[in-house]
Structures are given as C-alpha cells and as structure tokens.
N, C-alpha and C. Protein backbone atom coordinates (compact mmCIF):
# COMPACT_ATOMS: atom_id res chain seq x y z
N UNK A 1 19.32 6.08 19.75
CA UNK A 1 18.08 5.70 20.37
C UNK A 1 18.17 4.26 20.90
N UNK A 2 18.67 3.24 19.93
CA UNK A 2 18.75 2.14 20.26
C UNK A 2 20.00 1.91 21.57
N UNK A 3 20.99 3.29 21.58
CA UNK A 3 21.72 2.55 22.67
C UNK A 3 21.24 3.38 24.14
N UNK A 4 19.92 3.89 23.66
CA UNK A 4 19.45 4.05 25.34
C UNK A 4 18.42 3.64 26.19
N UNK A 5 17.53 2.53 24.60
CA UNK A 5 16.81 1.64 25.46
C UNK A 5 17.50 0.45 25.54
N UNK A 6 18.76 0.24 25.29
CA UNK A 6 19.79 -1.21 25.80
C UNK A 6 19.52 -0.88 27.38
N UNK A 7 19.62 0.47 27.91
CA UNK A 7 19.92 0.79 29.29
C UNK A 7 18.93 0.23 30.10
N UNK A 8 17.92 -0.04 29.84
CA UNK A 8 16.87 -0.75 31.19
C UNK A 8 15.94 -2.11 30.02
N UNK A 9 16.44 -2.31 28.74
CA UNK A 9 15.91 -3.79 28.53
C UNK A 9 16.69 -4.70 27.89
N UNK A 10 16.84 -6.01 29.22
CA UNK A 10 17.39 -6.67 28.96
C UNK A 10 17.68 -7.32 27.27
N UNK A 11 16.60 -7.83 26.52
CA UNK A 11 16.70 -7.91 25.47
C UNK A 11 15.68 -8.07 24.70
N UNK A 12 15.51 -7.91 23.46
CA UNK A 12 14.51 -8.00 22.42
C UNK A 12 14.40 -8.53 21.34
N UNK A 13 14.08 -10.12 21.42
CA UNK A 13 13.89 -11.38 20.47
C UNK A 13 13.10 -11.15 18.66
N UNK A 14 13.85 -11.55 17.86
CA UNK A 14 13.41 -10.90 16.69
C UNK A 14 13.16 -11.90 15.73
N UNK A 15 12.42 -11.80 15.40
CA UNK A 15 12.04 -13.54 14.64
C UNK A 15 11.46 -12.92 13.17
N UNK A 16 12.26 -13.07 12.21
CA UNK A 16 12.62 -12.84 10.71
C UNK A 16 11.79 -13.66 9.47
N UNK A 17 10.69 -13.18 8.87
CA UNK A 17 10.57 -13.63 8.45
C UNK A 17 10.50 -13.44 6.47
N UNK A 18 11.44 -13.87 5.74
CA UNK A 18 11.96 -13.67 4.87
C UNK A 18 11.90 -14.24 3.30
N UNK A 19 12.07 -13.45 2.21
CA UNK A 19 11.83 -14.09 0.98
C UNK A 19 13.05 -14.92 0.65
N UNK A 20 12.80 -16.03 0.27
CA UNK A 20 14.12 -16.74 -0.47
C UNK A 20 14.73 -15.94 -1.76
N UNK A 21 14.37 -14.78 -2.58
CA UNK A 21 14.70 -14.42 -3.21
C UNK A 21 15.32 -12.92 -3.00
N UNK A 22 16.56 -12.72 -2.99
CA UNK A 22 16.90 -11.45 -1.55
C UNK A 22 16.25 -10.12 -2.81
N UNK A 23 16.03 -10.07 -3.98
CA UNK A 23 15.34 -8.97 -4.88
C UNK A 23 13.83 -8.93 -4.62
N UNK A 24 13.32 -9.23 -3.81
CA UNK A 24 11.98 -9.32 -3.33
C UNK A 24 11.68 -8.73 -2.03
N UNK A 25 12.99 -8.87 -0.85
CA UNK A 25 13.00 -8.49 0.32
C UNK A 25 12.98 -6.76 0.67
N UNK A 26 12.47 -6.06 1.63
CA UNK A 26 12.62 -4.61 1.57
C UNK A 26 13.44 -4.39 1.88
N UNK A 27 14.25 -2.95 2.26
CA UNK A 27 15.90 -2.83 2.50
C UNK A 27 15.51 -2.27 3.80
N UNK A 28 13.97 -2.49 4.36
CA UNK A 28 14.35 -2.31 6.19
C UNK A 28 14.29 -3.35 6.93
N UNK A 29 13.98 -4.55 5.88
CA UNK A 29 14.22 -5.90 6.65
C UNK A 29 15.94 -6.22 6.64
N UNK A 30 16.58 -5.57 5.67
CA UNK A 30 17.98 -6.21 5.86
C UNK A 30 18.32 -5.16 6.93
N UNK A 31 18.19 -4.39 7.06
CA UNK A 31 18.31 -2.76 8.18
C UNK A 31 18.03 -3.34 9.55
N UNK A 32 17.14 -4.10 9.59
CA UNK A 32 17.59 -4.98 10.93
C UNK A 32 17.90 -5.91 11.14
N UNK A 33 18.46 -6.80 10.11
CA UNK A 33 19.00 -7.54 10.14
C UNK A 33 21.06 -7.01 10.71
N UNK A 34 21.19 -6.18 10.13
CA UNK A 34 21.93 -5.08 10.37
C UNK A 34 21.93 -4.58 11.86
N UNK A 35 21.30 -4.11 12.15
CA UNK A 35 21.31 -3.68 13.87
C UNK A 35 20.89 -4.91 14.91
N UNK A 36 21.11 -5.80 14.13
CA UNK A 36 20.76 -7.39 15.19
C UNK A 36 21.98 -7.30 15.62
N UNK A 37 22.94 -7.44 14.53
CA UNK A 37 24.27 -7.79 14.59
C UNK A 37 24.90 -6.23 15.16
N UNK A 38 24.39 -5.37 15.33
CA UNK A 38 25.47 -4.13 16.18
C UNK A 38 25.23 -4.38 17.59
N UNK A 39 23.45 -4.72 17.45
CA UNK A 39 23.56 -4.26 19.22
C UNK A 39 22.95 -5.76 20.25
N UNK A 40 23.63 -6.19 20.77
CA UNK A 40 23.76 -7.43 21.54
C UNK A 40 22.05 -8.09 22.21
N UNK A 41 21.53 -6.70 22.66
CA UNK A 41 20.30 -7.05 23.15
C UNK A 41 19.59 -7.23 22.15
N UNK A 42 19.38 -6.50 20.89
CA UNK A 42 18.71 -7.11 19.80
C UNK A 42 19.14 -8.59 19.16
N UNK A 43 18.14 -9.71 19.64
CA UNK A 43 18.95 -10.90 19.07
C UNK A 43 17.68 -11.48 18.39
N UNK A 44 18.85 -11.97 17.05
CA UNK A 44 17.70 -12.68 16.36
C UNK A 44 17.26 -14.17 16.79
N UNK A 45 16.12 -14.79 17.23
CA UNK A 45 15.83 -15.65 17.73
C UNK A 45 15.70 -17.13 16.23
N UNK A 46 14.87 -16.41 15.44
CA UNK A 46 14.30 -17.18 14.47
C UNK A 46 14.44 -16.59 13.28
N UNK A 47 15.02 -17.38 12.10
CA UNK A 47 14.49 -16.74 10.59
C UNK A 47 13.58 -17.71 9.69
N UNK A 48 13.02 -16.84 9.27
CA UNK A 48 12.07 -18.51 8.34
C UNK A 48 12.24 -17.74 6.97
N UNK A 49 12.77 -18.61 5.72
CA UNK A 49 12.68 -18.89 4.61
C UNK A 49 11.05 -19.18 3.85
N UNK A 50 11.26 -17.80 3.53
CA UNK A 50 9.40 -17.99 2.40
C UNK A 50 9.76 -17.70 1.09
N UNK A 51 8.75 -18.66 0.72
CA UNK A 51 8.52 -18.56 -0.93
C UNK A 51 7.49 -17.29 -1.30
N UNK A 52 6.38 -17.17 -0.68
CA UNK A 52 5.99 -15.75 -1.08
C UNK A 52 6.52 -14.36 -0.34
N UNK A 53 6.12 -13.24 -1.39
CA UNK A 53 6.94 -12.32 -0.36
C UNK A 53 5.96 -11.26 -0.03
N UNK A 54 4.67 -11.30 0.25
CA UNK A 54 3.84 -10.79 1.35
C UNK A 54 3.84 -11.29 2.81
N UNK A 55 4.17 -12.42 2.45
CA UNK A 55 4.19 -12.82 3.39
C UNK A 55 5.61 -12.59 4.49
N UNK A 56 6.38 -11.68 4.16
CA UNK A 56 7.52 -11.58 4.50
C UNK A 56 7.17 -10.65 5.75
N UNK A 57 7.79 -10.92 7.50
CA UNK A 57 7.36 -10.01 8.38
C UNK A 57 8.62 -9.58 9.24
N UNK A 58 8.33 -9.04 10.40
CA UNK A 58 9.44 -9.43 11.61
C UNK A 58 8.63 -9.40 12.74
N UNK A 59 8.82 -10.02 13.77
CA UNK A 59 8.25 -9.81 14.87
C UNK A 59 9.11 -9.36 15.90
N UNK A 60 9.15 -8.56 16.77
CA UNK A 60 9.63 -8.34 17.40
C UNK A 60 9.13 -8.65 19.30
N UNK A 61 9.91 -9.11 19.86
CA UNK A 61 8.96 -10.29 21.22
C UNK A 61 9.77 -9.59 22.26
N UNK A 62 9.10 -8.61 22.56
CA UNK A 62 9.94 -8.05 24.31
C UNK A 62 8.67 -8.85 25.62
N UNK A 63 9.35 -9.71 26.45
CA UNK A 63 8.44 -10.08 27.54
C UNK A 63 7.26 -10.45 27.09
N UNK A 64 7.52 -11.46 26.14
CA UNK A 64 5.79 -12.12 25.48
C UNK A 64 5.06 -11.35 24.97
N UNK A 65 5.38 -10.09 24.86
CA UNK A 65 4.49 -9.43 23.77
C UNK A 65 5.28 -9.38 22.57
N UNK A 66 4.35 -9.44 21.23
CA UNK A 66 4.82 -9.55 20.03
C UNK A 66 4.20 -7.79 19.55
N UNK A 67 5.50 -7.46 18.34
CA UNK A 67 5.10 -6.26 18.04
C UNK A 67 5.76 -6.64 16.63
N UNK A 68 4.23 -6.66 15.48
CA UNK A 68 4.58 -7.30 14.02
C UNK A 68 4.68 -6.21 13.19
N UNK A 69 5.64 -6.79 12.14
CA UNK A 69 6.00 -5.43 11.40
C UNK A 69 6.09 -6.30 9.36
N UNK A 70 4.74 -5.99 8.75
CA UNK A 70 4.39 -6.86 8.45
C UNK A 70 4.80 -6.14 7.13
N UNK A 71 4.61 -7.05 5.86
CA UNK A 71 5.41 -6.70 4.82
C UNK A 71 5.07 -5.48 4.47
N UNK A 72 3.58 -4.76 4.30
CA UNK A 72 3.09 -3.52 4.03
C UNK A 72 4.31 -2.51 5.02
N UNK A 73 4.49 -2.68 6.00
CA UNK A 73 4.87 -1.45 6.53
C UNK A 73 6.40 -1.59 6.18
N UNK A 74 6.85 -2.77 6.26
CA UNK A 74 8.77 -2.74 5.78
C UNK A 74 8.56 -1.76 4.56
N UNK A 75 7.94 -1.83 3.73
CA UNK A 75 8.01 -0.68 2.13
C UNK A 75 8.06 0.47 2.73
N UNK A 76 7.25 0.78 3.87
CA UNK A 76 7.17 2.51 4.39
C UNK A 76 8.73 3.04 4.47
N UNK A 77 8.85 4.36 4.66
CA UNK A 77 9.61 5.22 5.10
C UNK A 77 10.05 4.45 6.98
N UNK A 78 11.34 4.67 7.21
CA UNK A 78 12.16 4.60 8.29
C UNK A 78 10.97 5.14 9.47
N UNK A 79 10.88 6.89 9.18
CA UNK A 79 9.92 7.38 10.04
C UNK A 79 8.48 6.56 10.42
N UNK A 80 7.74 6.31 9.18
CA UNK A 80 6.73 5.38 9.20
C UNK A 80 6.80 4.40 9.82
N UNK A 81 8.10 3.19 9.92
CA UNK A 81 8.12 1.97 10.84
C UNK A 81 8.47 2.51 12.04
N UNK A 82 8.99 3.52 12.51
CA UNK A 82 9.53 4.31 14.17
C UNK A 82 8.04 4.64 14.45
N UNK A 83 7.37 5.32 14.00
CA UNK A 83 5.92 5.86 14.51
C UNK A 83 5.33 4.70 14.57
N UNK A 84 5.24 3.63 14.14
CA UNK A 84 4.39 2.35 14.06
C UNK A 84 4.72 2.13 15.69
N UNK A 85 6.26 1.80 15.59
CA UNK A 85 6.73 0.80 16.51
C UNK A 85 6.47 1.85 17.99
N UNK A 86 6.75 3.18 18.34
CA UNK A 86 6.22 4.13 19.17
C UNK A 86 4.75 3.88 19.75
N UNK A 87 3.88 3.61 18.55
CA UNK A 87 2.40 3.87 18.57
C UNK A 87 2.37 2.42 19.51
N UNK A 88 3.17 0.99 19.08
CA UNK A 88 2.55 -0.07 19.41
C UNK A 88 3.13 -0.68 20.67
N UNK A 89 4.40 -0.21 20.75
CA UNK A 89 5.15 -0.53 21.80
C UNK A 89 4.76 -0.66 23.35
N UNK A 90 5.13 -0.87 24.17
CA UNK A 90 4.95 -1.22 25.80
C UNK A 90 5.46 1.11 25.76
N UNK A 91 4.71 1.21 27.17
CA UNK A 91 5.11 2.91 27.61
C UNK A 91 6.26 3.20 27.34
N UNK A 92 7.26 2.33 28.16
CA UNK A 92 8.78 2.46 29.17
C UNK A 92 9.30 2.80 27.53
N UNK A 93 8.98 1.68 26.62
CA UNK A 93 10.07 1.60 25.40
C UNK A 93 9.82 2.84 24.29
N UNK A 94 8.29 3.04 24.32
CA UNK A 94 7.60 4.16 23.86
C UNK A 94 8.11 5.81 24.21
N UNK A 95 8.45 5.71 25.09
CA UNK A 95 8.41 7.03 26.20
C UNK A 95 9.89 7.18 25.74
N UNK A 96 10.85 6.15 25.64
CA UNK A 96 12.33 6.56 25.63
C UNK A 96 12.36 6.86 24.24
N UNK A 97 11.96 5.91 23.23
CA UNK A 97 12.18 6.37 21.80
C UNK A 97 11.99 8.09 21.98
N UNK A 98 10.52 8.30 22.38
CA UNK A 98 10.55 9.77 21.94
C UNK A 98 11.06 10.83 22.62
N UNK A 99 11.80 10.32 23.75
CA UNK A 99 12.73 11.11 24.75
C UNK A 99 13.96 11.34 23.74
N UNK A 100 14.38 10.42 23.26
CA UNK A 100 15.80 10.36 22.28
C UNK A 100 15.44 10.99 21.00
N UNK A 101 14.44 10.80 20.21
CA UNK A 101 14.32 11.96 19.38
C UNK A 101 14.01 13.16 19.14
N UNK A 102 13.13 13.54 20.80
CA UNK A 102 13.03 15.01 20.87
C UNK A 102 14.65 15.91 21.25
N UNK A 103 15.51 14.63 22.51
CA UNK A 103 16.86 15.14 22.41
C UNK A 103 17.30 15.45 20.88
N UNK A 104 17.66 14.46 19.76
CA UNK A 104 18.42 14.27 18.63
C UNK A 104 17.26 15.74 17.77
N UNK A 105 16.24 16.34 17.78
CA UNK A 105 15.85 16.82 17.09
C UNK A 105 16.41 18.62 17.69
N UNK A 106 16.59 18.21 18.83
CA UNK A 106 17.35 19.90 19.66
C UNK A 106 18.49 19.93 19.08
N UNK A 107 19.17 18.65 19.04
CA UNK A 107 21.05 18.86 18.35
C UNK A 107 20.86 18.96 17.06
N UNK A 108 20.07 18.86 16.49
CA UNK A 108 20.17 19.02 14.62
C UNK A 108 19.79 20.83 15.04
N UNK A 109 18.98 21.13 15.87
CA UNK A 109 18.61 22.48 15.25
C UNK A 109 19.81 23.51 15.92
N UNK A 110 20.50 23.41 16.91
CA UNK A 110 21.92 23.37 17.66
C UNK A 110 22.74 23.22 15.96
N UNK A 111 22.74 22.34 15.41
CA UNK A 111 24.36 21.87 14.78
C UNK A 111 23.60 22.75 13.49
N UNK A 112 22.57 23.08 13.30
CA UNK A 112 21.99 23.79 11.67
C UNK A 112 21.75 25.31 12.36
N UNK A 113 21.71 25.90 13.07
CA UNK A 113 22.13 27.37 13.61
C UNK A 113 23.58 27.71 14.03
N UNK A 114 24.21 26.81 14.42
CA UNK A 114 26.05 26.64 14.32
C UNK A 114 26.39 26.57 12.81
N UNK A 115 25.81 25.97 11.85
CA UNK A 115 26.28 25.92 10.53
C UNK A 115 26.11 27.49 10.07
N UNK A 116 25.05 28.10 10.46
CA UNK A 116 24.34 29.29 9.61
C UNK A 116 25.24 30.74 10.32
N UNK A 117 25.37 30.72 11.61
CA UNK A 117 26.65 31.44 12.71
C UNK A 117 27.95 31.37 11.46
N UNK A 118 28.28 30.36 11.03
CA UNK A 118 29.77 29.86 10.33
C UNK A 118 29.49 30.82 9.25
N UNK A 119 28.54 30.40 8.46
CA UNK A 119 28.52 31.06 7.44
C UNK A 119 28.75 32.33 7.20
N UNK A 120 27.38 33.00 8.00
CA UNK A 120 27.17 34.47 8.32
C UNK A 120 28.84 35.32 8.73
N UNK A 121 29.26 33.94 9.47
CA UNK A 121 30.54 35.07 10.95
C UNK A 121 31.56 34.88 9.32
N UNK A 122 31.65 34.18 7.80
CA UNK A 122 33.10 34.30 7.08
C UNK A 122 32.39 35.87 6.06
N UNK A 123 31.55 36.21 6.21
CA UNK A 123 31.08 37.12 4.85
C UNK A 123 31.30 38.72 5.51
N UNK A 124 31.67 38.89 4.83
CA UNK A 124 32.67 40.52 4.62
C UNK A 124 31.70 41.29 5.71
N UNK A 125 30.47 41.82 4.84
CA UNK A 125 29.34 42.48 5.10
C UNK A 125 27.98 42.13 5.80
N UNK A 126 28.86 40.81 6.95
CA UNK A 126 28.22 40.70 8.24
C UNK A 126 28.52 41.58 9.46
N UNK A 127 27.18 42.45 9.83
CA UNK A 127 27.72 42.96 11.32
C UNK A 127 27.47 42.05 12.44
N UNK A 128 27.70 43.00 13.31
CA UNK A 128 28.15 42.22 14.86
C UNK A 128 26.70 42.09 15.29
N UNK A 129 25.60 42.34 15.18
CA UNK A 129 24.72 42.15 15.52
C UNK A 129 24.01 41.33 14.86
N UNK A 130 24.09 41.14 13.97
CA UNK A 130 23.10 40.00 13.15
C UNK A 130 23.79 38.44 13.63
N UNK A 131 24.81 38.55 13.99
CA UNK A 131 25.99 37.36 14.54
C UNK A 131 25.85 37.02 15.69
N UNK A 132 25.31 38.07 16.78
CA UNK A 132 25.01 37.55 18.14
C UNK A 132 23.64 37.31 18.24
N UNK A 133 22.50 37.93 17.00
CA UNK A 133 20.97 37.31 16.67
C UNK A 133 21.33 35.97 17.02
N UNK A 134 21.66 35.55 15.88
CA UNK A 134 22.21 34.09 15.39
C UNK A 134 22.55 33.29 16.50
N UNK A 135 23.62 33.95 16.97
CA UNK A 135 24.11 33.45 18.46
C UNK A 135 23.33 32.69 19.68
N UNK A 136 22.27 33.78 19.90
CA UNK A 136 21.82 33.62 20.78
C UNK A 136 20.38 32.82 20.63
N UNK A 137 20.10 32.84 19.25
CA UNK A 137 19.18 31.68 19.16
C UNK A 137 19.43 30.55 18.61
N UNK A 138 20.73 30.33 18.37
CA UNK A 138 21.25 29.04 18.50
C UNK A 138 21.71 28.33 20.08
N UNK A 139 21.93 29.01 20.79
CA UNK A 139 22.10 28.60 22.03
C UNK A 139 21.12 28.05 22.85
N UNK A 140 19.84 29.23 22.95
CA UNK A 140 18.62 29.17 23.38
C UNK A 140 17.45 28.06 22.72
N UNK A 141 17.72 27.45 21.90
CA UNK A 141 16.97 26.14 20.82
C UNK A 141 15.66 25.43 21.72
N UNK A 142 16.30 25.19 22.48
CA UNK A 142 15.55 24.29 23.30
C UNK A 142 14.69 24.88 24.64
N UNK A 143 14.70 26.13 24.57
CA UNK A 143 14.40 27.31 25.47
C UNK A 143 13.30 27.90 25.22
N UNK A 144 11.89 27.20 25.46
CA UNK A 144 10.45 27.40 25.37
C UNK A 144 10.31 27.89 23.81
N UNK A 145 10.34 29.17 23.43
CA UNK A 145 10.71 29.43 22.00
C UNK A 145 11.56 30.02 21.08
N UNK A 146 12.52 29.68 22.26
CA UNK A 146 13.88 30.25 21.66
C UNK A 146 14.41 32.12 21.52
N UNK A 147 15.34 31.80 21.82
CA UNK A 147 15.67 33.55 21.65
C UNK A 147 14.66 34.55 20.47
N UNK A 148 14.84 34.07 19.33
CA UNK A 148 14.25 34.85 18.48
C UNK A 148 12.55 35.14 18.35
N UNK A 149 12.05 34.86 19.57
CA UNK A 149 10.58 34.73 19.72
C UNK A 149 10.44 35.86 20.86
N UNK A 150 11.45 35.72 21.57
CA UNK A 150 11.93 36.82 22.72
C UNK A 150 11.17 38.05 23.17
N UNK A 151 10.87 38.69 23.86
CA UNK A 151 10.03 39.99 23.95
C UNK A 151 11.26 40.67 25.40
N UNK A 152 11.61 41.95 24.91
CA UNK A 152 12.72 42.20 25.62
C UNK A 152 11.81 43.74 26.45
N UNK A 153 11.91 43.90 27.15
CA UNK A 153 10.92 45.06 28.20
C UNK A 153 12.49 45.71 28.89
N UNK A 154 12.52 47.05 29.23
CA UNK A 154 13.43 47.89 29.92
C UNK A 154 12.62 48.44 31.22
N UNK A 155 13.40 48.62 31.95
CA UNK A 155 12.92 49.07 33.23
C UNK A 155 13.06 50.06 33.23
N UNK A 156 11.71 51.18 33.13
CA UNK A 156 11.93 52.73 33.32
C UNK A 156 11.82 53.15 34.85
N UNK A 157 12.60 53.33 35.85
CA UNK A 157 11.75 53.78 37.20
C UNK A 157 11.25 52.34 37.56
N UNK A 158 9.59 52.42 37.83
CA UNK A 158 8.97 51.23 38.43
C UNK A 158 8.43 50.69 37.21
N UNK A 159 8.42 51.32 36.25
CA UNK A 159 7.36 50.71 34.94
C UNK A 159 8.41 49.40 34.23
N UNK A 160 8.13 48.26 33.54
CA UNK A 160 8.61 47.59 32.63
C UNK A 160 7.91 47.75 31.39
N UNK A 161 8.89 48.16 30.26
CA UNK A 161 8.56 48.85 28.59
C UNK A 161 8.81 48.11 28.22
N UNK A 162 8.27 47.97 27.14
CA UNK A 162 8.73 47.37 25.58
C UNK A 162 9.86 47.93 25.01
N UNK A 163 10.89 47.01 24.88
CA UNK A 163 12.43 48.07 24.64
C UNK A 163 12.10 47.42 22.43
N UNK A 164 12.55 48.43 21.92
CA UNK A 164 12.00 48.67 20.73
C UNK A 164 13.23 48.67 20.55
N UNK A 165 14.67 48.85 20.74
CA UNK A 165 16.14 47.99 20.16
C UNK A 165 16.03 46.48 20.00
C-alpha cells in the first residue's frame, strides 16, 4: 500500500512524539518508526522526548495538513489506525489506500482457494468435479459473485432453462 501512494506523493513529514521510557511506548509507534526508515518519502521530520506517556503522538503533515494519531489510538489494532488514517486523510491518499486493499483482499481470497484446490487435488477420494468447482471459483474471485453464486441456464430451441447439472 505504502509503495503505491510513494507513486503520486512526493512526501510525508512525520513528527514523533515519544516516551523517554521505551516500556511505555506502543509497538505501532516503533512500527513507524520502522517504515520511516524503509520508505524514503516517509521522513521523519521531528522527534520529541516526553516524560509522560499520554501524551505520546505522531503527526503526520502531507501539504500542511496535519493528520494526529494520538496515544489512545497507537494501543488500537493495525486495522483501527488504517481506518482512522482512511477516514481522516486528504481523497487522492484515501481513495488509494482502499484501492490497494480491496486489490490485496482479491489475492488472499485467490491464494486461500489455490490453497484449498491443493489440498482437495492430493486426496485419493477427490473427483474431477468437485476440483474444477474449486477451480473455477477460485479464478472467478473477483467476478461480481464469483463462480459459485453462478446460475447456469441451457438453451432449449429459443427458450433459456435452468440447467439443473
């Protein structure tokens, strides 16, 4: 996600603000402290050294807007600070996050119907049809509702049936 909004913003200033005691700090403040240092456009501008640790934040500064991420929410869940930062963000940056996780959420269900194909295709007393089920709604994932939602009709003459195979 992060390396496809590098693609249209220049960069995004991150100003740290931190407990002097690192057993006090949350482990998604070191988590970006961590992806400061992977990805170039994320740069840390500022860190400040605090003695209390509510007071512990990050700000994040794209084009003079500030987007705070304040000690309550560092405790949340990963998901919880992504939905924050989605909800608060500018469109452009908003719009791509959830472009990249609706992609990344098609390849998990792609790579977990390829796992279940594997399985099914090593066991003795799999037939050939329950394997191309599988098949074909692993392929189709991302395909309104997918193969296995399917409604299959035969052409009798001029009529279209409900084919009941």
């Amino acid at each position: 996600m992060i390396e496809n909004i590098s693609k249209f913003i220049e960069s995004i200033d991150v100003d740290i603000y931190i407990c002097e005691n690192p057993d006090f700090v949350p482990e998604n403040l070191f988590k970006i402290i961590r992806i400061s240092g992977i990805f170039n456009f994320f740069r840390i501008r500022k860190i400040t050294i605090l003695k209390g640790v509510k007071r512990q934040r990050v700000e994040l500064v794209y084009k003079e807007k500030i987007l705070k991420l304040n000690y309550e929410l560092l405790l949340k869940s990963e998901s919880e600070i992504m939905y924050h930062i989605i909800s608060k963000a500018s469109p452009l940056i908003s719009l791509e996050m959830v472009s990249t996780l609706l992609k990344g959420s098609g390849l998990s269900y792609v790579m977990l119907n390829s796992r279940e194909f594997l399985e099914e295709a090593a066991k003795k007393e799999t037939n050939i049809d329950k394997l191309i089920f599988i098949y074909l709604t692993a392929i189709t994932v991302n395909m309104g509702g997918a193969f296995n939602r399917a409604i299959l009709f035969q052409k009798k003459e001029k009529i279209m049936k409900f084919s009941e195979h």
